[in-house]
Structures are given as C-alpha cells and as structure tokens.
ModelCIF file with pLDDT and N, C-alpha, C, O atoms, coordinates in Angstrom:
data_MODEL
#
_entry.id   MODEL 
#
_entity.id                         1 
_entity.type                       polymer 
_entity.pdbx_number_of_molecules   1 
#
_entity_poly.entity_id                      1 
_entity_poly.type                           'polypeptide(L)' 
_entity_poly.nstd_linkage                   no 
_entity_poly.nstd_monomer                   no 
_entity_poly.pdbx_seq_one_letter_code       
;(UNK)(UNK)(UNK)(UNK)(UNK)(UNK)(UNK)(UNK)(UNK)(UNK)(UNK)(UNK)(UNK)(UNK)(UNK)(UNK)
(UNK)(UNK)(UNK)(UNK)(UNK)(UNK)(UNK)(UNK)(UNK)(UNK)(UNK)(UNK)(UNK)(UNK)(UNK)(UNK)
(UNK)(UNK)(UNK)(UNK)(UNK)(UNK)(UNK)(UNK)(UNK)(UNK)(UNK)(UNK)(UNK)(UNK)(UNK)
;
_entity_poly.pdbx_seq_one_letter_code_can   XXXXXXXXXXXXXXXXXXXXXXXXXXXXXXXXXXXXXXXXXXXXXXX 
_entity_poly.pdbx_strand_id                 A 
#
loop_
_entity_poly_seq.entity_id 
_entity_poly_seq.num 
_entity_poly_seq.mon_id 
_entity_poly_seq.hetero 
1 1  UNK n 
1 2  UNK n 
1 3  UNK n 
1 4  UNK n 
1 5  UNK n 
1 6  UNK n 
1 7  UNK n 
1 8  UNK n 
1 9  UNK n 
1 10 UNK n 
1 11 UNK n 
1 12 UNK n 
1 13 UNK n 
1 14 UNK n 
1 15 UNK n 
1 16 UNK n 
1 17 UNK n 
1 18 UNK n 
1 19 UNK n 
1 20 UNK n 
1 21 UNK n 
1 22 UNK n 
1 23 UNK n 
1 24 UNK n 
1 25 UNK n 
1 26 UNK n 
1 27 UNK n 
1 28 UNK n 
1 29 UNK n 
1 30 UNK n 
1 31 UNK n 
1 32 UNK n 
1 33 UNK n 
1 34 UNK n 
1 35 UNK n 
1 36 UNK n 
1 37 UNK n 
1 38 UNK n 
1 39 UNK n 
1 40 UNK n 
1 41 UNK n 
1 42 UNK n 
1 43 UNK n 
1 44 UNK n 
1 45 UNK n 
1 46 UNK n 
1 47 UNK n 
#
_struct_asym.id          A 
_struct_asym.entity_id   1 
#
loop_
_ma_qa_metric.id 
_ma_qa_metric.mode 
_ma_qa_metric.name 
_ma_qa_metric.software_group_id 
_ma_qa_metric.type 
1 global pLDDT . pLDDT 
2 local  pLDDT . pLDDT 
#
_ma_qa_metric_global.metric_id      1 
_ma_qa_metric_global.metric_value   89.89 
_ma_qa_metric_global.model_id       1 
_ma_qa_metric_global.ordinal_id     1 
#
loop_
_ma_qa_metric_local.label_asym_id 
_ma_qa_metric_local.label_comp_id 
_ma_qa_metric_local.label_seq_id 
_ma_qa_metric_local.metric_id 
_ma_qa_metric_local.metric_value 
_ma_qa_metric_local.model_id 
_ma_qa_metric_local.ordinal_id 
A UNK 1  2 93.00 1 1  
A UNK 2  2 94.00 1 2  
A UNK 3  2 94.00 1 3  
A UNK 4  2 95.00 1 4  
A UNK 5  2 95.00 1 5  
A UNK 6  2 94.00 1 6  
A UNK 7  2 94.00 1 7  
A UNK 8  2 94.00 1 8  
A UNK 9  2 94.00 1 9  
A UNK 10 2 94.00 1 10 
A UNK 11 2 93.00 1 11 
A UNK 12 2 93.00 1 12 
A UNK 13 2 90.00 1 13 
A UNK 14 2 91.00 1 14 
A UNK 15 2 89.00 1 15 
A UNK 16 2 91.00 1 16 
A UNK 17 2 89.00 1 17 
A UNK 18 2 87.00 1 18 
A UNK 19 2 86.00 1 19 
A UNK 20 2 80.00 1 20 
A UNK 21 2 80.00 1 21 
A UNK 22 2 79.00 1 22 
A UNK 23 2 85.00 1 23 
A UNK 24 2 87.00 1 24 
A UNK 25 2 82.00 1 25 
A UNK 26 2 86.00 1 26 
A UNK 27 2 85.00 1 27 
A UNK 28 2 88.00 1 28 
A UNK 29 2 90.00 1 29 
A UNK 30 2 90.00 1 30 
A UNK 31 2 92.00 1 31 
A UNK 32 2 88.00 1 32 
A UNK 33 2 89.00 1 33 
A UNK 34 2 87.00 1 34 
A UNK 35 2 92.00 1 35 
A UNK 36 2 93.00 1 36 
A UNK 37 2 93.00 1 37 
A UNK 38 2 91.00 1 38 
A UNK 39 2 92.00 1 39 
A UNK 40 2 93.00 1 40 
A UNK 41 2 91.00 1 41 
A UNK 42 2 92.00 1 42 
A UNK 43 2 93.00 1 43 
A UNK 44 2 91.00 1 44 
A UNK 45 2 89.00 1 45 
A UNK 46 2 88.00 1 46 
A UNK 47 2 89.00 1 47 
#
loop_
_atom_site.group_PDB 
_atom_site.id 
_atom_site.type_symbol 
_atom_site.label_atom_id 
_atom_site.label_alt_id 
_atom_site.label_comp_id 
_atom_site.label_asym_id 
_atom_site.label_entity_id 
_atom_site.label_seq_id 
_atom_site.pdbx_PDB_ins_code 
_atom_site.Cartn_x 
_atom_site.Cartn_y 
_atom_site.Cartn_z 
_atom_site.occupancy 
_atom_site.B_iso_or_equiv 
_atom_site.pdbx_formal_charge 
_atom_site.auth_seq_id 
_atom_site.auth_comp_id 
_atom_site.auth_asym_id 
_atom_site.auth_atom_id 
_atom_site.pdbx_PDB_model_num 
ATOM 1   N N  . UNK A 1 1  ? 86.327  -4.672  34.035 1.00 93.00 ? 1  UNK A N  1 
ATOM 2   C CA . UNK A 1 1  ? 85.957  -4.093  32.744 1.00 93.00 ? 1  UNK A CA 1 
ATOM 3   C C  . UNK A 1 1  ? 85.031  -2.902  32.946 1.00 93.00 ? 1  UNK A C  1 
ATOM 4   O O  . UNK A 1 1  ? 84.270  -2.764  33.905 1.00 93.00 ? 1  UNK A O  1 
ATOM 5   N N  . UNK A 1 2  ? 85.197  -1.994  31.854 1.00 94.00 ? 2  UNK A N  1 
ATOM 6   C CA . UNK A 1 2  ? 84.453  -0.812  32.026 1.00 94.00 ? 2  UNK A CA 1 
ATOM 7   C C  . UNK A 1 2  ? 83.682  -0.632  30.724 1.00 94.00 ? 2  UNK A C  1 
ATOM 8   O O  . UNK A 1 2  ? 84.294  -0.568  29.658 1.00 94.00 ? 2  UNK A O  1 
ATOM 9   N N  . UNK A 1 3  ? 81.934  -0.523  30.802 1.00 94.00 ? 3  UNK A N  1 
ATOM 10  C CA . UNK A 1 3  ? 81.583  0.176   29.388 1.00 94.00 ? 3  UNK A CA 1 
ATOM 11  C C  . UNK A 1 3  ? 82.108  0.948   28.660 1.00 94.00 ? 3  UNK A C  1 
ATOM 12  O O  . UNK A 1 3  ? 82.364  2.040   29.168 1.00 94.00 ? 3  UNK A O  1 
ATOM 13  N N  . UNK A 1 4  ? 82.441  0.769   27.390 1.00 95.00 ? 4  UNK A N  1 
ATOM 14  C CA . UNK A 1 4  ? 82.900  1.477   26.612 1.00 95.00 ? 4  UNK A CA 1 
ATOM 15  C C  . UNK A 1 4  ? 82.155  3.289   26.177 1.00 95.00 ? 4  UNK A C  1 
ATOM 16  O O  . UNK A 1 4  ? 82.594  4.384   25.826 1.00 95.00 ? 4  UNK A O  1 
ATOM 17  N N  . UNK A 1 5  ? 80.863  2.674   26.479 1.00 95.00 ? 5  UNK A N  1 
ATOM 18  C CA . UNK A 1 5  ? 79.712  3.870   26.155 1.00 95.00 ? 5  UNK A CA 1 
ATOM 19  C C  . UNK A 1 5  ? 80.119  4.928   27.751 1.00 95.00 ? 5  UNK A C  1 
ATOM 20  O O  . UNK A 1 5  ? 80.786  5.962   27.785 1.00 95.00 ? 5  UNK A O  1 
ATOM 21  N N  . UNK A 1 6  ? 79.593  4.366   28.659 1.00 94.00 ? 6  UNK A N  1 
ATOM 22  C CA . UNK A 1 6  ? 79.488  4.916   29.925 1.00 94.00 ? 6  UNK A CA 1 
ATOM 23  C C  . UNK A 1 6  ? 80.450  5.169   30.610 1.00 94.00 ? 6  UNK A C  1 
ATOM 24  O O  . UNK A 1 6  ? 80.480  6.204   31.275 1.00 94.00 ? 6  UNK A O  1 
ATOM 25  N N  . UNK A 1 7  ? 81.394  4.342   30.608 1.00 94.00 ? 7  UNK A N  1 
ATOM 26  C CA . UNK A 1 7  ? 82.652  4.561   31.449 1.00 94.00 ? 7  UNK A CA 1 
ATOM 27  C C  . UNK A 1 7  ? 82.376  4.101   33.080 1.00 94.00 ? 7  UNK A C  1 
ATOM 28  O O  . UNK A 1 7  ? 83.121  4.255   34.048 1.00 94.00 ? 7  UNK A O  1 
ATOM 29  N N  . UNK A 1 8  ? 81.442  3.673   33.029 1.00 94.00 ? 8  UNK A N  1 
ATOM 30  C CA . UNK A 1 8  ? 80.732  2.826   34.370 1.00 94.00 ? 8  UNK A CA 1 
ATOM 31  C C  . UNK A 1 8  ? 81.426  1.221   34.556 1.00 94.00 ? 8  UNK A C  1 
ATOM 32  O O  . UNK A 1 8  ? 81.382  0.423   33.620 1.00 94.00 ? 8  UNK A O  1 
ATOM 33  N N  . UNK A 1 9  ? 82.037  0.889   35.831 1.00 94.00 ? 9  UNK A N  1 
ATOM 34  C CA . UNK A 1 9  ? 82.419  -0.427  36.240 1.00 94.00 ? 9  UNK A CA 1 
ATOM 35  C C  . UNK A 1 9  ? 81.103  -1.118  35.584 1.00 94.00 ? 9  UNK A C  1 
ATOM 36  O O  . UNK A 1 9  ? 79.969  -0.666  35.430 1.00 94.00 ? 9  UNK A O  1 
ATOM 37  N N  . UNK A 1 10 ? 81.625  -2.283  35.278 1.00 94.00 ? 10 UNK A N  1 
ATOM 38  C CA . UNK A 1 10 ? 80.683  -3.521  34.472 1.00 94.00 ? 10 UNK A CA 1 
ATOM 39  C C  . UNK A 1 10 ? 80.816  -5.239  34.954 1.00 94.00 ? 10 UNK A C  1 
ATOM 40  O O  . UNK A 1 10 ? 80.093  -6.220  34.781 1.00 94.00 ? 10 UNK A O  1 
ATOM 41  N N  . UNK A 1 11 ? 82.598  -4.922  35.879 1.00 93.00 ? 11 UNK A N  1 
ATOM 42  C CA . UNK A 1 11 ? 82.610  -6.014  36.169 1.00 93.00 ? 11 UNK A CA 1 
ATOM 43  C C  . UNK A 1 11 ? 83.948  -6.009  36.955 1.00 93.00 ? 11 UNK A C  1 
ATOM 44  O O  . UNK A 1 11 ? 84.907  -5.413  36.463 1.00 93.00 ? 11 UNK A O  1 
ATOM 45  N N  . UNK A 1 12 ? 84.067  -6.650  38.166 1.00 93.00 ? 12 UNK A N  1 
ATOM 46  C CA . UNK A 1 12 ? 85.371  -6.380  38.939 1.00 93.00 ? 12 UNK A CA 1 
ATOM 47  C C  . UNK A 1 12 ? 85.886  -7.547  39.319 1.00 93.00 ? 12 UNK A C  1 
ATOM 48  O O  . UNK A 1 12 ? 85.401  -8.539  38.776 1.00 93.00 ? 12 UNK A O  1 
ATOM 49  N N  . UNK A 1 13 ? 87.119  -7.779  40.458 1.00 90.00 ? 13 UNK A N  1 
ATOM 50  C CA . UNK A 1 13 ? 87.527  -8.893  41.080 1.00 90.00 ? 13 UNK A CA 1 
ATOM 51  C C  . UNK A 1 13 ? 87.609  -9.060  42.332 1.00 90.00 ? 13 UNK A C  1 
ATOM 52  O O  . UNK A 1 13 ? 87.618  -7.875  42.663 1.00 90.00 ? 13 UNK A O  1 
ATOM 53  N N  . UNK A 1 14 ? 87.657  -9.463  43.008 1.00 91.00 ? 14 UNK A N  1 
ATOM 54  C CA . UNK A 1 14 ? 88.263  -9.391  44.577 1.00 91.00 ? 14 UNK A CA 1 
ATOM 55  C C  . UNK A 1 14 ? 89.107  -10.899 44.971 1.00 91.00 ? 14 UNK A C  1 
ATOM 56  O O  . UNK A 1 14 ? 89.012  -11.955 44.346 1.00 91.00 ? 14 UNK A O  1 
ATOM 57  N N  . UNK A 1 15 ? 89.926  -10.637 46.170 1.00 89.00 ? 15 UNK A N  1 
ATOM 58  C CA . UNK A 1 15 ? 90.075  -12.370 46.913 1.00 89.00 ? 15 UNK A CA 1 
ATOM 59  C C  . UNK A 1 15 ? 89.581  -11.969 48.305 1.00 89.00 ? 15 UNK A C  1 
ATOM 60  O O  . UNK A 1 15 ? 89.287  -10.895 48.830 1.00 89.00 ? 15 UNK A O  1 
ATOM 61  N N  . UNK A 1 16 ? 89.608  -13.530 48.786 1.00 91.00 ? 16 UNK A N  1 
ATOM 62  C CA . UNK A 1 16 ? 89.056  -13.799 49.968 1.00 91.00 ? 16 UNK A CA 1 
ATOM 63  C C  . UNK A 1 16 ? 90.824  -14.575 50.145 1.00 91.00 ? 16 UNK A C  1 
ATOM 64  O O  . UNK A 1 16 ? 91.629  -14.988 49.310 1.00 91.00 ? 16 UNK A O  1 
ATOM 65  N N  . UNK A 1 17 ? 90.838  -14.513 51.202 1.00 89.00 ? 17 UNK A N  1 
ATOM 66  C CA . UNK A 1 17 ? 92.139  -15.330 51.779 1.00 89.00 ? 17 UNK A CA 1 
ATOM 67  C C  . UNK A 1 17 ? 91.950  -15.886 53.165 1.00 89.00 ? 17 UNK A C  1 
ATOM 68  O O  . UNK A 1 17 ? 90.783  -15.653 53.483 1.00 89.00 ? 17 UNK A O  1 
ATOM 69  N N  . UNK A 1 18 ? 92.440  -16.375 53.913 1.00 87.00 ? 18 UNK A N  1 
ATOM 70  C CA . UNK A 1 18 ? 92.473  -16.901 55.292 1.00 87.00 ? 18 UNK A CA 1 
ATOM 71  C C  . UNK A 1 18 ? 93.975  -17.279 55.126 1.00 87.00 ? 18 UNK A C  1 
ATOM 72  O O  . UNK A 1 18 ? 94.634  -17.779 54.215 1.00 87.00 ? 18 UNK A O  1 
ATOM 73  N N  . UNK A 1 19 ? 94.259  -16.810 56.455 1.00 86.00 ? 19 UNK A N  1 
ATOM 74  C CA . UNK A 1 19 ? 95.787  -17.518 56.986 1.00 86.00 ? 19 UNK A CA 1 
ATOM 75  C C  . UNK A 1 19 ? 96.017  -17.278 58.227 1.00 86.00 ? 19 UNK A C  1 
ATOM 76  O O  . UNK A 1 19 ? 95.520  -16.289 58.766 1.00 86.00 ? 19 UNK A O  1 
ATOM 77  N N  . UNK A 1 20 ? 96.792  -18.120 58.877 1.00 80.00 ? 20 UNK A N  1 
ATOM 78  C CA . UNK A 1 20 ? 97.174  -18.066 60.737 1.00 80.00 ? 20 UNK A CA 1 
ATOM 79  C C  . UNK A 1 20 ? 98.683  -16.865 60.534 1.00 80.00 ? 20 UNK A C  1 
ATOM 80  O O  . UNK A 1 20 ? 99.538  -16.985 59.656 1.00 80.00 ? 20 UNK A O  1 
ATOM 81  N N  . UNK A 1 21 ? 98.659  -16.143 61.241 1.00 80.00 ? 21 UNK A N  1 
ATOM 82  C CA . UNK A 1 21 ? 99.779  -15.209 61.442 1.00 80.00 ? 21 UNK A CA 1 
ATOM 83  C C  . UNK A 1 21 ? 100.733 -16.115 62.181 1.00 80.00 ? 21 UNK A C  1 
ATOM 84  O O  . UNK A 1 21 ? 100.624 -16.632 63.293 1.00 80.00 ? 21 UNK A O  1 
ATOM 85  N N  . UNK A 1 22 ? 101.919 -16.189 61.075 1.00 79.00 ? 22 UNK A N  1 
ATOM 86  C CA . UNK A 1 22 ? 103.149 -16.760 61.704 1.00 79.00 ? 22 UNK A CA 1 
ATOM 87  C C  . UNK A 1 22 ? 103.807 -16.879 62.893 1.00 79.00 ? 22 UNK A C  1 
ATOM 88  O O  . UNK A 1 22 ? 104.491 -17.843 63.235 1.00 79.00 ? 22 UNK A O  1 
ATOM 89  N N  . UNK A 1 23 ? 103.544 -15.677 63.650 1.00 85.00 ? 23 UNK A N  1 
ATOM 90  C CA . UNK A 1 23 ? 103.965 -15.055 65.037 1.00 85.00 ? 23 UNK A CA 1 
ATOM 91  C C  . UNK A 1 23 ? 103.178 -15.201 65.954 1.00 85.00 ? 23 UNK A C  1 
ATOM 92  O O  . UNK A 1 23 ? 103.706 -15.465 67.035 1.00 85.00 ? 23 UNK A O  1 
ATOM 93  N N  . UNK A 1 24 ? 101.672 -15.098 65.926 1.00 87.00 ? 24 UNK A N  1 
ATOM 94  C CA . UNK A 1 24 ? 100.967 -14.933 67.027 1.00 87.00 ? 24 UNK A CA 1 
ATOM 95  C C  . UNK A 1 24 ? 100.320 -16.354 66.902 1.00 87.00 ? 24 UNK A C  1 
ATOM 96  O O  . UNK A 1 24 ? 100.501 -17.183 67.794 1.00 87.00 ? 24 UNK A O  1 
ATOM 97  N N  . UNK A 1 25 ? 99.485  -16.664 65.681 1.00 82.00 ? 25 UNK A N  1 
ATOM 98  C CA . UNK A 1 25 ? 98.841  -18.131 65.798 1.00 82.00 ? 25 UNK A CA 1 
ATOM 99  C C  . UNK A 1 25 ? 97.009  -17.528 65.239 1.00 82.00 ? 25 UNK A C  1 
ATOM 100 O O  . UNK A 1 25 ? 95.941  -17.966 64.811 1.00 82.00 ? 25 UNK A O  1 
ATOM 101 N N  . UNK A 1 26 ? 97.781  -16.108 65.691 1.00 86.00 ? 26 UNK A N  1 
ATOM 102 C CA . UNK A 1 26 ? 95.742  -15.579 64.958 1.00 86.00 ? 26 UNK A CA 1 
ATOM 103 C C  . UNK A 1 26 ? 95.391  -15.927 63.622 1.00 86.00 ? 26 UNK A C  1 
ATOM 104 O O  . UNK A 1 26 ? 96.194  -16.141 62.714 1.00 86.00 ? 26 UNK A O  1 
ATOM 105 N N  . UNK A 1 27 ? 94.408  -15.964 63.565 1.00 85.00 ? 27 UNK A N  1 
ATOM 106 C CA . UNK A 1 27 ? 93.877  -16.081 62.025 1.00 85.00 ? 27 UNK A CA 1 
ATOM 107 C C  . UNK A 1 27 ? 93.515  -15.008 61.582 1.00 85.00 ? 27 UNK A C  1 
ATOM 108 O O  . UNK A 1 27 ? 92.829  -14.330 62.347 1.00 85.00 ? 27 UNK A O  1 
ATOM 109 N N  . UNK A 1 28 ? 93.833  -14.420 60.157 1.00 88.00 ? 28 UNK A N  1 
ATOM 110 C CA . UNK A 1 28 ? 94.037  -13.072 59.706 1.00 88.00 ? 28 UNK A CA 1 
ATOM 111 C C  . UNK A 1 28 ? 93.194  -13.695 58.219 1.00 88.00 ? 28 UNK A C  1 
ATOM 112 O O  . UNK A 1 28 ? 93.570  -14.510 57.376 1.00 88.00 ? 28 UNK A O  1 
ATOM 113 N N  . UNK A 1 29 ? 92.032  -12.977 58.344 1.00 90.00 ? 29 UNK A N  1 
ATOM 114 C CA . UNK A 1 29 ? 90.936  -12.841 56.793 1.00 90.00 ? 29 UNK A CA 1 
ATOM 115 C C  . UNK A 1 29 ? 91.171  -11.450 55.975 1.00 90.00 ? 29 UNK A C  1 
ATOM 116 O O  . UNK A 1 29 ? 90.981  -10.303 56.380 1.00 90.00 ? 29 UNK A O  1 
ATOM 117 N N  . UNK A 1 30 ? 91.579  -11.832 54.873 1.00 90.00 ? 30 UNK A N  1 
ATOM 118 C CA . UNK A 1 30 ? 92.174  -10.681 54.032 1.00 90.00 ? 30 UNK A CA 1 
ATOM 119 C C  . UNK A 1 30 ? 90.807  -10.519 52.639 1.00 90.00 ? 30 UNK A C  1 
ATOM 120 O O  . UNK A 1 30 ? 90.914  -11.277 51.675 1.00 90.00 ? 30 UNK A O  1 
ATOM 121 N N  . UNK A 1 31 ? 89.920  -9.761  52.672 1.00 92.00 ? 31 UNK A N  1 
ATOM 122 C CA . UNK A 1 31 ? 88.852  -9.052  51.866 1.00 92.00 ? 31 UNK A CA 1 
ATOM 123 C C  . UNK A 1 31 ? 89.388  -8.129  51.051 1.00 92.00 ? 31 UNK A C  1 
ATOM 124 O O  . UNK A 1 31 ? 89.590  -7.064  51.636 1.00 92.00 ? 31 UNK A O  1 
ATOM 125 N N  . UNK A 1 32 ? 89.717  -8.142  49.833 1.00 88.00 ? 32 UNK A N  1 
ATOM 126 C CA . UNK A 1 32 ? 90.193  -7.122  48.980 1.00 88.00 ? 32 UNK A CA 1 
ATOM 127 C C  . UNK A 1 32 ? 89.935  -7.382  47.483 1.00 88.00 ? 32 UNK A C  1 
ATOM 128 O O  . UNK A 1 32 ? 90.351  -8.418  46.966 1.00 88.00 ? 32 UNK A O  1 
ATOM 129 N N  . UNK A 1 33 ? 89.171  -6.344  46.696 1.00 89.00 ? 33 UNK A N  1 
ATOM 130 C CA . UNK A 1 33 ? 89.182  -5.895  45.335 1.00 89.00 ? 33 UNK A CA 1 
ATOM 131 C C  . UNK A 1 33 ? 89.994  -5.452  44.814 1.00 89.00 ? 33 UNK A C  1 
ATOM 132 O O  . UNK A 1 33 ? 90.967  -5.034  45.442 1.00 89.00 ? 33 UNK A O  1 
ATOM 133 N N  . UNK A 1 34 ? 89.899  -5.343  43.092 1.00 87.00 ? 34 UNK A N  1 
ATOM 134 C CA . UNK A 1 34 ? 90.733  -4.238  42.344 1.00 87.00 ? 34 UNK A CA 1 
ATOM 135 C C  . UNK A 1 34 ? 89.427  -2.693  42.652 1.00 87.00 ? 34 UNK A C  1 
ATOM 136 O O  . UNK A 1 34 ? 89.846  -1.600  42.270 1.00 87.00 ? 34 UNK A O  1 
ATOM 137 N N  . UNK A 1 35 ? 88.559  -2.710  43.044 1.00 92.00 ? 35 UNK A N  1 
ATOM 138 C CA . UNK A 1 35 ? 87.467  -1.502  43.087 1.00 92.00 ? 35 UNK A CA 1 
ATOM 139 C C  . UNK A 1 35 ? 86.515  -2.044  44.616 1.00 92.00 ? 35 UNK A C  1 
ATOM 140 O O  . UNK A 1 35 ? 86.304  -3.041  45.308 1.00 92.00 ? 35 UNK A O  1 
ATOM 141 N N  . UNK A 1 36 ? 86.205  -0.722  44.512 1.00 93.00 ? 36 UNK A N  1 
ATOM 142 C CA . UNK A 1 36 ? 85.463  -1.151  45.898 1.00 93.00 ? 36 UNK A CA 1 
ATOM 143 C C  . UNK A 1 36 ? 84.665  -2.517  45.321 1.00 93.00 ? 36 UNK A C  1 
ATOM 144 O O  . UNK A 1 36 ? 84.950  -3.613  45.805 1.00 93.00 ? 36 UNK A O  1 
ATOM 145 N N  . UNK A 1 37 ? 83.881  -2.423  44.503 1.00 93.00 ? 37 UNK A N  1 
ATOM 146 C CA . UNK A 1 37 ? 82.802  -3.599  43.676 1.00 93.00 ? 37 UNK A CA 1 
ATOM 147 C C  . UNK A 1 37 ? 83.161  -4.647  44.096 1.00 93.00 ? 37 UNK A C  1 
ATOM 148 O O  . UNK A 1 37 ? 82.326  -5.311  44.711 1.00 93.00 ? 37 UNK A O  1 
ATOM 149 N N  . UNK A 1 38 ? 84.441  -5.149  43.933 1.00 91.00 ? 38 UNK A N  1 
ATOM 150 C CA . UNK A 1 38 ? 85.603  -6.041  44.061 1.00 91.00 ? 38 UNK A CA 1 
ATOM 151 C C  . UNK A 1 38 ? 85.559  -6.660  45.070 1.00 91.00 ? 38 UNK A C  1 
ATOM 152 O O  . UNK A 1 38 ? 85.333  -7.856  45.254 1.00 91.00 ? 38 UNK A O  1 
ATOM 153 N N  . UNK A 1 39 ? 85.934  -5.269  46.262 1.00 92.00 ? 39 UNK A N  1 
ATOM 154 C CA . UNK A 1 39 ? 85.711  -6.009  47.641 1.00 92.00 ? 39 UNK A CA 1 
ATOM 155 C C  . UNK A 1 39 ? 84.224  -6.055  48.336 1.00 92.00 ? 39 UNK A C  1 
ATOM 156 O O  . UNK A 1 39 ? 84.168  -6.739  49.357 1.00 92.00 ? 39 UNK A O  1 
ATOM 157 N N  . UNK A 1 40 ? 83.131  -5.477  47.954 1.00 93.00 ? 40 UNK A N  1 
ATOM 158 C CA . UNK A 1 40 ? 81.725  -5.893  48.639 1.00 93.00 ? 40 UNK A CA 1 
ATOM 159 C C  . UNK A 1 40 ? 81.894  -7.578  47.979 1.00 93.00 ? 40 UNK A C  1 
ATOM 160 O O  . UNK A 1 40 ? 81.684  -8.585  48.655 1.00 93.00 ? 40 UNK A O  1 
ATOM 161 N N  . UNK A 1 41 ? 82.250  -7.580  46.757 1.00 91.00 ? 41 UNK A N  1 
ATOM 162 C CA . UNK A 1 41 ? 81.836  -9.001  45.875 1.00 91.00 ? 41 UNK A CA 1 
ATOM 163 C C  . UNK A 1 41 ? 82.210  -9.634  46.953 1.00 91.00 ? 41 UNK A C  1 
ATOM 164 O O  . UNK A 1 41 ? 81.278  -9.894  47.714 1.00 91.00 ? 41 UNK A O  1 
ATOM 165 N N  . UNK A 1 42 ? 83.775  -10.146 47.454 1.00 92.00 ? 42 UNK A N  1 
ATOM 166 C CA . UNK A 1 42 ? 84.209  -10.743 48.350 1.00 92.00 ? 42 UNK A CA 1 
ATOM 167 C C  . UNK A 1 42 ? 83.637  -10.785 49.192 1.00 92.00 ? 42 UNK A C  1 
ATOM 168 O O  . UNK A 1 42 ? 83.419  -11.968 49.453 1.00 92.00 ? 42 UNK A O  1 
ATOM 169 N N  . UNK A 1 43 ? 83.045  -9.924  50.112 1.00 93.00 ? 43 UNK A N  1 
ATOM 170 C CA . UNK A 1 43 ? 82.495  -9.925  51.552 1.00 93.00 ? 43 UNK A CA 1 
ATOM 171 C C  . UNK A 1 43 ? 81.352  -10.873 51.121 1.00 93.00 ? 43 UNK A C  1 
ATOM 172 O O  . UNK A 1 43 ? 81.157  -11.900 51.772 1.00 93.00 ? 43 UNK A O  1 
ATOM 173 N N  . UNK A 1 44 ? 80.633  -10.586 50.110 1.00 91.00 ? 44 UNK A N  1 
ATOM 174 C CA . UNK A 1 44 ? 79.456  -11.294 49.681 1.00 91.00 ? 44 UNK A CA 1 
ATOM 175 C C  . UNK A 1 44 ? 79.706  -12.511 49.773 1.00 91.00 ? 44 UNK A C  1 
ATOM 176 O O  . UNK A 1 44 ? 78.909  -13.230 50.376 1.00 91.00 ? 44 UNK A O  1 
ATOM 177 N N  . UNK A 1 45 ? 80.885  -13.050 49.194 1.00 89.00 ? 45 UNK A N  1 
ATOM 178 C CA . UNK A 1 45 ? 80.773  -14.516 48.878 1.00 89.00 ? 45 UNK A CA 1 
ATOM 179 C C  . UNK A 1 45 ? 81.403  -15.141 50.177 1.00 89.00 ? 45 UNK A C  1 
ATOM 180 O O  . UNK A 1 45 ? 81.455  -16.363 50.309 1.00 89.00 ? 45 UNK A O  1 
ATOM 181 N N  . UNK A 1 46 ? 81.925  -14.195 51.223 1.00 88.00 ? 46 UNK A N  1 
ATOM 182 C CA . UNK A 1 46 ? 82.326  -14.973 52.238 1.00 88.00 ? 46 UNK A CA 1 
ATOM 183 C C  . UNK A 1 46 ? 81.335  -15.177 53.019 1.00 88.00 ? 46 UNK A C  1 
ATOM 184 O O  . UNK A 1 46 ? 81.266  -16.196 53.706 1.00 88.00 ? 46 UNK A O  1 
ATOM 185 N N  . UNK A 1 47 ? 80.237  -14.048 53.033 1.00 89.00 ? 47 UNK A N  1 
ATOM 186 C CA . UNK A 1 47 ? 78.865  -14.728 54.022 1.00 89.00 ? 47 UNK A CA 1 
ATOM 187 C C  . UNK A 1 47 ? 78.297  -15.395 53.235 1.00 89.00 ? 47 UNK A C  1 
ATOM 188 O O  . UNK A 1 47 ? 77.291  -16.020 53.566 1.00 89.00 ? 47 UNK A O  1 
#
C-alpha cells in the first residue's frame, strides 16, 4: 500500500522459502519482495 497524500510505500510483502534443488541436493533460500521494503522485511524475519 501506498499513502494516498505522499505517494510513499506504507506497507509491503516479501517470502522467505527454503527448498533442496532437485538435481544437486543443495539447499536453495529464496528472499524476495513486491519492493525492495519487501525483501529487507524478509531478510529481517529470517535472522
């Protein structure tokens, strides 16, 4: 969501994911927002 007044982010999303790569056996952590906001949020909540 964006202020209506400001036009300033107000509120964003991100996921956190974990999964083993089918092929190799690695584990692959996927950090991603709809806005950067999004993805610090994520990093945040994964530490």
């Amino acid at each position: 969501a964006f202020d209506p007044k400001t036009g300033q982010l107000i509120s964003d999303r991100g996921l956190i994911a974990l999964r083993r790569h089918l092929t190799t056996g690695h584990w692959l952590l996927f950090l991603y927002g709809n806005h950067t906001q999004g993805t610090r949020g994520a990093v945040e909540g994964v530490m």
